[in-house]
Protein backbone atom coordinates (compact mmCIF):
# COMPACT_ATOMS: atom_id res chain seq x y z
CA UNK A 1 8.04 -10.42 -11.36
CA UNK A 2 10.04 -8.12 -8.99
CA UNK A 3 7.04 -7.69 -6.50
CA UNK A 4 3.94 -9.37 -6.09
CA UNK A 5 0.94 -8.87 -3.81
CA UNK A 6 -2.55 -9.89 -3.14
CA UNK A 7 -5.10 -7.79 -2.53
CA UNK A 8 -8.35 -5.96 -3.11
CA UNK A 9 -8.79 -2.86 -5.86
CA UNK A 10 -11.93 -0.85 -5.80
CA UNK A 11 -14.37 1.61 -8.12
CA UNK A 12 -13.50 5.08 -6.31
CA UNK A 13 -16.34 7.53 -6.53
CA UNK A 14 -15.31 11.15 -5.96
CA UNK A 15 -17.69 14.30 -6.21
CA UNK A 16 -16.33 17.03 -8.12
CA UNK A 17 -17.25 19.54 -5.12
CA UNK A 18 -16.40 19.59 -1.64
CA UNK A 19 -18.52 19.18 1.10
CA UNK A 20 -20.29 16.24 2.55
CA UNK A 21 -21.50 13.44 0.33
CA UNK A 22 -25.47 14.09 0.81
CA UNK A 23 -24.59 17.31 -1.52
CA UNK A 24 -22.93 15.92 -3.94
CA UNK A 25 -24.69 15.41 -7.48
CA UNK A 26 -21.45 15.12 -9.42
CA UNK A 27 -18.80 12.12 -9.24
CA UNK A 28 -15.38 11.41 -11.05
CA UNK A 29 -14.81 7.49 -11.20
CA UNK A 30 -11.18 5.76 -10.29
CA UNK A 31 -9.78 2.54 -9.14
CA UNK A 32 -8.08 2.23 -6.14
CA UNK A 33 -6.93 -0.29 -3.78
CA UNK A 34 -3.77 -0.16 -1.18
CA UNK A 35 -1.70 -2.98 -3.27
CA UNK A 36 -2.47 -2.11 -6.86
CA UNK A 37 -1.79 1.54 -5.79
CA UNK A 38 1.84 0.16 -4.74
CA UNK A 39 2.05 -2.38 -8.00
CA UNK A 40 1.44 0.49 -10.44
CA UNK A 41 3.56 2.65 -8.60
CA UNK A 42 6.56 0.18 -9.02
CA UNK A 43 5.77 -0.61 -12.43
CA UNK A 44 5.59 3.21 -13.70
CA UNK A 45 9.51 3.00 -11.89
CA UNK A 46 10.50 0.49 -13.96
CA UNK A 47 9.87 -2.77 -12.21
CA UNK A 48 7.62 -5.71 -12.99
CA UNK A 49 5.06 -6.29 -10.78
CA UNK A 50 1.89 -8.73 -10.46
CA UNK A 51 -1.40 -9.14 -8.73
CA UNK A 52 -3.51 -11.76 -7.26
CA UNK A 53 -7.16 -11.27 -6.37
CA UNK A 54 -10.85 -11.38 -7.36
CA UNK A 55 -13.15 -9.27 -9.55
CA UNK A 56 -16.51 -9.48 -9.41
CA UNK A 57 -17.93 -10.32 -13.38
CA UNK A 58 -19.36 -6.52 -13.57
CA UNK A 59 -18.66 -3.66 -15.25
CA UNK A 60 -16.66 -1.96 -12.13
CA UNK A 61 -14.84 -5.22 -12.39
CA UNK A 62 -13.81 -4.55 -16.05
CA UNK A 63 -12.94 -1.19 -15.43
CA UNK A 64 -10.49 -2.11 -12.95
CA UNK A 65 -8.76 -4.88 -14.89
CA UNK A 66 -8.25 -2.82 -18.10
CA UNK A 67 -6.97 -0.09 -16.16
CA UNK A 68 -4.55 -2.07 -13.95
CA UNK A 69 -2.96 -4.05 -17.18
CA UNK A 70 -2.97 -0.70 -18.55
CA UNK A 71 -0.08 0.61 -16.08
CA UNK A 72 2.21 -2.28 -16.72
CA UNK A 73 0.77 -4.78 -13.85
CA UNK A 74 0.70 -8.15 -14.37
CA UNK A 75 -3.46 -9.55 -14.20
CA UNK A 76 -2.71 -13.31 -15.25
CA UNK A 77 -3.67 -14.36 -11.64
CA UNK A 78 -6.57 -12.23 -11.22
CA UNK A 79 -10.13 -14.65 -11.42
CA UNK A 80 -13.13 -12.80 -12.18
CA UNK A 81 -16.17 -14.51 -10.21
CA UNK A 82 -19.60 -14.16 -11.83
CA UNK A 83 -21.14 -14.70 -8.33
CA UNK A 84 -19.89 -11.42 -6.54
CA UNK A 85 -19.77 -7.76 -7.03
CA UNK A 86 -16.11 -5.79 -7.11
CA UNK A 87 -16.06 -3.64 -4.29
CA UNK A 88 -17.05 0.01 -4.23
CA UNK A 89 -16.03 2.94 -2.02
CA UNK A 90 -16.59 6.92 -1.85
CA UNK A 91 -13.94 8.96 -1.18
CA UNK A 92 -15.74 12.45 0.61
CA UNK A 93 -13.25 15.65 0.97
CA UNK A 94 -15.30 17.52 3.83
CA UNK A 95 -12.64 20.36 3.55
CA UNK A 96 -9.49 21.48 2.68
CA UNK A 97 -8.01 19.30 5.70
CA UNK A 98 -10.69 16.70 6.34
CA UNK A 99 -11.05 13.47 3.68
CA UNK A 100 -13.35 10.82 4.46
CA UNK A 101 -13.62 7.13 3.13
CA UNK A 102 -16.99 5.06 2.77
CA UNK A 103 -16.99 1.28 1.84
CA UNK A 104 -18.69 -0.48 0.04
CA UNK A 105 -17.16 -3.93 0.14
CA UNK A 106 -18.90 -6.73 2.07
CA UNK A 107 -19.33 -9.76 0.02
CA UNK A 108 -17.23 -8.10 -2.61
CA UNK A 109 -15.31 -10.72 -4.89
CA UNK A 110 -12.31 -10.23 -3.06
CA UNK A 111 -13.07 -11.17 -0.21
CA UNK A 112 -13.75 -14.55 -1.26
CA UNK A 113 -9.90 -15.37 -1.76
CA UNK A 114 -8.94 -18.40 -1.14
CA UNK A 115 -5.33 -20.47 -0.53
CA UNK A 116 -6.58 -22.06 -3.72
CA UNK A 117 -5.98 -18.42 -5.63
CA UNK A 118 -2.47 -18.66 -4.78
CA UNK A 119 0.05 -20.05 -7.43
CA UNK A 120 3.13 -21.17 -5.67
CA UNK A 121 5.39 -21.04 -8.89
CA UNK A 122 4.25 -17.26 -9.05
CA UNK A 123 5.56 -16.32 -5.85
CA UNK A 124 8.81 -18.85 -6.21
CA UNK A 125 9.78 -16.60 -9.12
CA UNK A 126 9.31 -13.28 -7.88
CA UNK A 127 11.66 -11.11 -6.22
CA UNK A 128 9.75 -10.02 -3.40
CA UNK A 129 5.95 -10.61 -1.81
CA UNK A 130 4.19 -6.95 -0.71
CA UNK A 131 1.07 -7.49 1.16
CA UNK A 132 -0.91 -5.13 3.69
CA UNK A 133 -3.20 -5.92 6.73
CA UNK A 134 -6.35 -4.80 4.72
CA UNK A 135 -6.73 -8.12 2.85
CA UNK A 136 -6.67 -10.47 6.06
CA UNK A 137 -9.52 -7.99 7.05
CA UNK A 138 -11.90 -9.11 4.33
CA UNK A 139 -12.80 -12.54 5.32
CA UNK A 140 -11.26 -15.43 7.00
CA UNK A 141 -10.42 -16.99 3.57
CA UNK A 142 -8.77 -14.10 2.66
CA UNK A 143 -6.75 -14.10 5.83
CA UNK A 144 -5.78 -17.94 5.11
CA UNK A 145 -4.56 -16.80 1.47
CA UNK A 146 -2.00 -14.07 2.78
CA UNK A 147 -0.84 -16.06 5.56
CA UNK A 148 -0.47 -18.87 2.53
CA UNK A 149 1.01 -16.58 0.50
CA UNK A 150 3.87 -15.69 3.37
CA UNK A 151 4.26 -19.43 3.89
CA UNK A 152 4.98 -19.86 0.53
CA UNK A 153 7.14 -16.58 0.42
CA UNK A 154 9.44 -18.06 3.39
CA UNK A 155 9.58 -21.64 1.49
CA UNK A 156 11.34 -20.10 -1.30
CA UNK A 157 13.73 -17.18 0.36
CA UNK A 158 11.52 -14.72 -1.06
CA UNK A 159 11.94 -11.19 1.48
CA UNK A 160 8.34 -10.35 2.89
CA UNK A 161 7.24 -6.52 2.84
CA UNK A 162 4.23 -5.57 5.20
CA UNK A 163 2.59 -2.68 5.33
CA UNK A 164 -0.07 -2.93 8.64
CA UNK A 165 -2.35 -0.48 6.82
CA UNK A 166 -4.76 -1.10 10.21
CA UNK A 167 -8.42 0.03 8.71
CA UNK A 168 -10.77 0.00 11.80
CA UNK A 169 -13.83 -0.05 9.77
CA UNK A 170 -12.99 -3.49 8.63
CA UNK A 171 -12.84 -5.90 11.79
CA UNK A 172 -12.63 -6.30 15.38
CA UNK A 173 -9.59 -4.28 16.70
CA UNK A 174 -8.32 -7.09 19.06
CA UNK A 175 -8.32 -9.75 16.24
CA UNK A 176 -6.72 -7.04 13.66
CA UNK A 177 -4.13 -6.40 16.43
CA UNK A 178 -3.86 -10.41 16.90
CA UNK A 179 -3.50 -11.27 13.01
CA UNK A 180 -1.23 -8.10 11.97
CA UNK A 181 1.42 -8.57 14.69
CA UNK A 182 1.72 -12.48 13.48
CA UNK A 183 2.25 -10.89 10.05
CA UNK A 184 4.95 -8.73 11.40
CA UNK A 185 7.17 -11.58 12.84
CA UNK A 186 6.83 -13.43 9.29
CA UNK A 187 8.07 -10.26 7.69
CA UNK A 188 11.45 -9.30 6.80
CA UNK A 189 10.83 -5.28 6.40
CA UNK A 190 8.05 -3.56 8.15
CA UNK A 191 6.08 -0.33 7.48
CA UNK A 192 3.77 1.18 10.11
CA UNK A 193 2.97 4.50 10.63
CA UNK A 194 3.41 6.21 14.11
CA UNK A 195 -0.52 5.20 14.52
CA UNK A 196 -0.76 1.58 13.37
CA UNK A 197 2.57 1.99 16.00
CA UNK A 198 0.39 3.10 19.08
CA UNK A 199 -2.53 0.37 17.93
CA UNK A 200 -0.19 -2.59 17.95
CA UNK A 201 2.22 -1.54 20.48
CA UNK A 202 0.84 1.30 22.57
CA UNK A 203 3.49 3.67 21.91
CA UNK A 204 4.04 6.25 19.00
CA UNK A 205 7.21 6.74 19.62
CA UNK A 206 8.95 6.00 16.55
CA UNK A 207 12.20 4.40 17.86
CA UNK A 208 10.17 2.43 20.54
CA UNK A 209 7.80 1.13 17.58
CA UNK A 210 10.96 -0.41 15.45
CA UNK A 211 12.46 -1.64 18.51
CA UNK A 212 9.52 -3.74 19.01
CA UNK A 213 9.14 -4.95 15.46
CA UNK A 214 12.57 -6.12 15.53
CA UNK A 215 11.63 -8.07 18.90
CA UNK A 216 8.90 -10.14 16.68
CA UNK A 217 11.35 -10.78 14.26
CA UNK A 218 11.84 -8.58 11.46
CA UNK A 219 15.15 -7.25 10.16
CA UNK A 220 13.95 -3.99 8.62
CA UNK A 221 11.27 -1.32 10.44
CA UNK A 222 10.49 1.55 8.41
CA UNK A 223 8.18 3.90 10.34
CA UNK A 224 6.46 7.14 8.96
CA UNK A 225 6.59 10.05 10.15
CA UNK A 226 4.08 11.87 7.45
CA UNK A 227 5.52 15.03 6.19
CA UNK A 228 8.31 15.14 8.81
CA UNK A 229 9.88 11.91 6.26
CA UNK A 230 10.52 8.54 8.12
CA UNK A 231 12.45 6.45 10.84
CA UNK A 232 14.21 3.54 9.72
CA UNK A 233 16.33 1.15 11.66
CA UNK A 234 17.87 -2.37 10.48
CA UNK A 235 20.87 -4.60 12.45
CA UNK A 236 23.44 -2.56 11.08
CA UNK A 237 21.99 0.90 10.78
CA UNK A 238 19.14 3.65 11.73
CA UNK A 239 18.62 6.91 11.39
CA UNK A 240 15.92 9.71 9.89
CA UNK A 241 15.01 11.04 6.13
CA UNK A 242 13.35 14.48 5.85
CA UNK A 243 10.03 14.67 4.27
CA UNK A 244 9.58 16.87 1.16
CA UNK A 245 7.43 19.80 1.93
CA UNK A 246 4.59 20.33 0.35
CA UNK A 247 2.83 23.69 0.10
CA UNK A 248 -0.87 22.63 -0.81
CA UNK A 249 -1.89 18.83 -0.08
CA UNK A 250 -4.29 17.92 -2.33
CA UNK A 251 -5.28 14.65 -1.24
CA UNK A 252 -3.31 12.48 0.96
CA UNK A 253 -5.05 9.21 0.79
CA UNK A 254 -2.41 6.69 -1.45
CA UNK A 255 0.17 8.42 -0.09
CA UNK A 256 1.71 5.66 1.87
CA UNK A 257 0.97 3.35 -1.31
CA UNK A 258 3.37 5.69 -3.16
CA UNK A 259 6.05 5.80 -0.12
CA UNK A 260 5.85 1.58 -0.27
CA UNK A 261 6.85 1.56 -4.08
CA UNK A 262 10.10 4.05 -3.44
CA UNK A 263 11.59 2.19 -1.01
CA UNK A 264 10.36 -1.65 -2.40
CA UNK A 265 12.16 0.09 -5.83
CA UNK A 266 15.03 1.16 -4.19
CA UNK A 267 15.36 -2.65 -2.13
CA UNK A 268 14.90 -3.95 -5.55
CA UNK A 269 17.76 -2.09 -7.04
CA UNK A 270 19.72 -2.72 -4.49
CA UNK A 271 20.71 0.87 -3.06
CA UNK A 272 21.50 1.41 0.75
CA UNK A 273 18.55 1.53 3.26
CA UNK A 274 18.36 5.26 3.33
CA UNK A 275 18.57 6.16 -0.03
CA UNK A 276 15.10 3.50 -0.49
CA UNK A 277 13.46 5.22 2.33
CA UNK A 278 14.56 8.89 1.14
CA UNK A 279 12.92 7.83 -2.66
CA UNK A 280 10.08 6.72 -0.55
CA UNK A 281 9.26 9.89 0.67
CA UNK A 282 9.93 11.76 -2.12
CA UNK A 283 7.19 9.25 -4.12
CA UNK A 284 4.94 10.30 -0.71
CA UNK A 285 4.77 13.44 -0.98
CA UNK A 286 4.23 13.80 -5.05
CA UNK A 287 1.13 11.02 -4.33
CA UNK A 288 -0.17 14.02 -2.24
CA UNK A 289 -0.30 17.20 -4.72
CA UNK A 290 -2.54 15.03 -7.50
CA UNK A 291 -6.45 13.89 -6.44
CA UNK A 292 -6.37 10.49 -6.26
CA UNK A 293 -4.54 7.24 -5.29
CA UNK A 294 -2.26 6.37 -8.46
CA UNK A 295 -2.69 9.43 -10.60
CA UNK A 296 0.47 11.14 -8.71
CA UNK A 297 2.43 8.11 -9.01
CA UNK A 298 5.57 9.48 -10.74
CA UNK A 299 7.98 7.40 -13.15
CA UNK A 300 11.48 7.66 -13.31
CA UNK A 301 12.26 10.73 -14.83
CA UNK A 302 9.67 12.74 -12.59
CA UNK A 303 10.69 11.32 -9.45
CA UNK A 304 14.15 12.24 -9.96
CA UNK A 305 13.28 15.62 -11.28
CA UNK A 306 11.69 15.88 -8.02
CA UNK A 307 14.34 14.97 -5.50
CA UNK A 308 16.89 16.98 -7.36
CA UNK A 309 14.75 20.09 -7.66
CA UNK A 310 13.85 20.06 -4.15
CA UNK A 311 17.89 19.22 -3.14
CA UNK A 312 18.40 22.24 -5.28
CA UNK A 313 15.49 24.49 -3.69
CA UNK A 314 16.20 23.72 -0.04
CA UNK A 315 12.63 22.17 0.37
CA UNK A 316 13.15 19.10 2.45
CA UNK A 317 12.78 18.75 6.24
């Protein structure tokens, strides 16, 4: 595999209409879940990707597995556990500018991961390990299998990505903040956003928030800047990439899924630090102009129809 991760994927639920939930009669049914969203993104690019996790022995959990394989992920070292349910969550679009998420998750089969779900050969023979702060939030277990996973990463000289991906919903803020800034100083290429930023470090200044991940430990900060593109800053270099602007957003949630698999495609490829975190926000911003988390993921041909169009156009800032 190129990447591999470990994580949660979910049944989305999202009404036709918009409006608030209580209204809504009408649902269109996805999967969704921060890692696979990044997996499938990488694998529509071109790379080989796998996933470790839990499914609950349901038809949600079915759904989710056909589906994933479907877009080119490997599933070999996902278990399905006849005990627990796969997680569920609601994705509400109050209006035009307003998107809200509901979950439906505790107990879910995920979050009973375990160190024992984690096959060390997997991860010696990858290229790199992607993982987020949402599965640490599930359960302790689930914390021990990342951390394991990392461990294991480091063991073999395998480059760490990590996302923060802080969701508040999920767990005490001062044992998130705790658990995702050890993450960061076993990392080798960071990803916040400029709010994750002001959570973990009390700033949202984007040069004061790399500075500090570099202090931890880590040799790469990448921090987004949403449509304005992204901050990056390594030993040898830093600097900015313009966003891609985007007339109508039509729904940004996956869109920093999308921005991981650019730049983990362009790391894997080998191309200079800005050119990964300029294809990252070009994959961004085309998450944002489909409904839901993967169906904007572009492949190879799209992407780069994309960037070159809007090179041509003048559309980036």
């Amino acid at each position: 595999m190129d990447v591999i991760s470990i994580g949660e994927a979910m049944a989305l639920f999202t009404p036709n209409e918009d409006g608030p939930l209580r209204y809504a009669r009408n649902y269109s049914a996805r999967i969704a879940g921060a890692e696979t969203n990044t997996l499938i993104g990488l694998a529509k690019l071109g790379k080989k990707t796998g996933w470790i996790s839990r499914l609950g022995k349901d038809e949600f959990g079915a759904m989710i597995l056909s589906s994933v394989r479907g877009e080119g992920v490997d599933v070999s070292r996902v278990k399905i556990d006849a005990d627990a349910p796969t997680g569920l969550f609601f994705k509400e679009r109050a209006n035009e500018a307003q998107v809200n998420v509901f979950y439906y998750r505790n107990g879910s089969a995920a979050s009973f991961l375990e160190k024992g779900d984690i096959d060390e050969d997997y991860i010696k023979n990858a290229g790199f390990l992607y993982i987020t702060g949402i599965t640490p939030a599930l359960s302790e277990s689930a914390s021990e299998a990342v951390f394991y996973a990392v461990k294991l990463a480091r063991k073999h000289h395998k480059p760490v990505v990590f996302d923060p991906n802080v969701r508040k919903k999920l767990w005490e803020p001062e044992r998130a903040r705790q658990t995702i800034l050890e993450l960061v100083k076993q990392s080798d290429v960071v990803l916040p956003g400029l709010g994750e930023g002001r959570f973990l470090f009390g700033t949202d200044d984007e040069k004061d928030i790399a500075e500090a991940v570099h202090r931890l430990g880590s040799d790469i900060a990448v921090v987004k800047l949403g449509a304005k593109g992204a901050y990056y800053s390594s030993k040898n270099e830093s600097g900015y990439e313009k966003g891609y602007e985007i007339q109508r957003v039509r729904d940004p949630v996956g869109a920093g899924d999308g921005f991981a698999a650019g730049i983990l495609s362009g790391l894997i490829e080998g191309i200079p630090l800005p050119g990964a975190v300029k294809r990252g926000c070009a994959v961004g911003a085309m998450v944002t102009l489909v409904n839901g988390d993967i169906e904007g993921l572009p492949d190879r041909d799209r992407l780069f129809a994309f960037m070159e169009q809007s090179e041509e156009d003048d559309v980036s800032r």
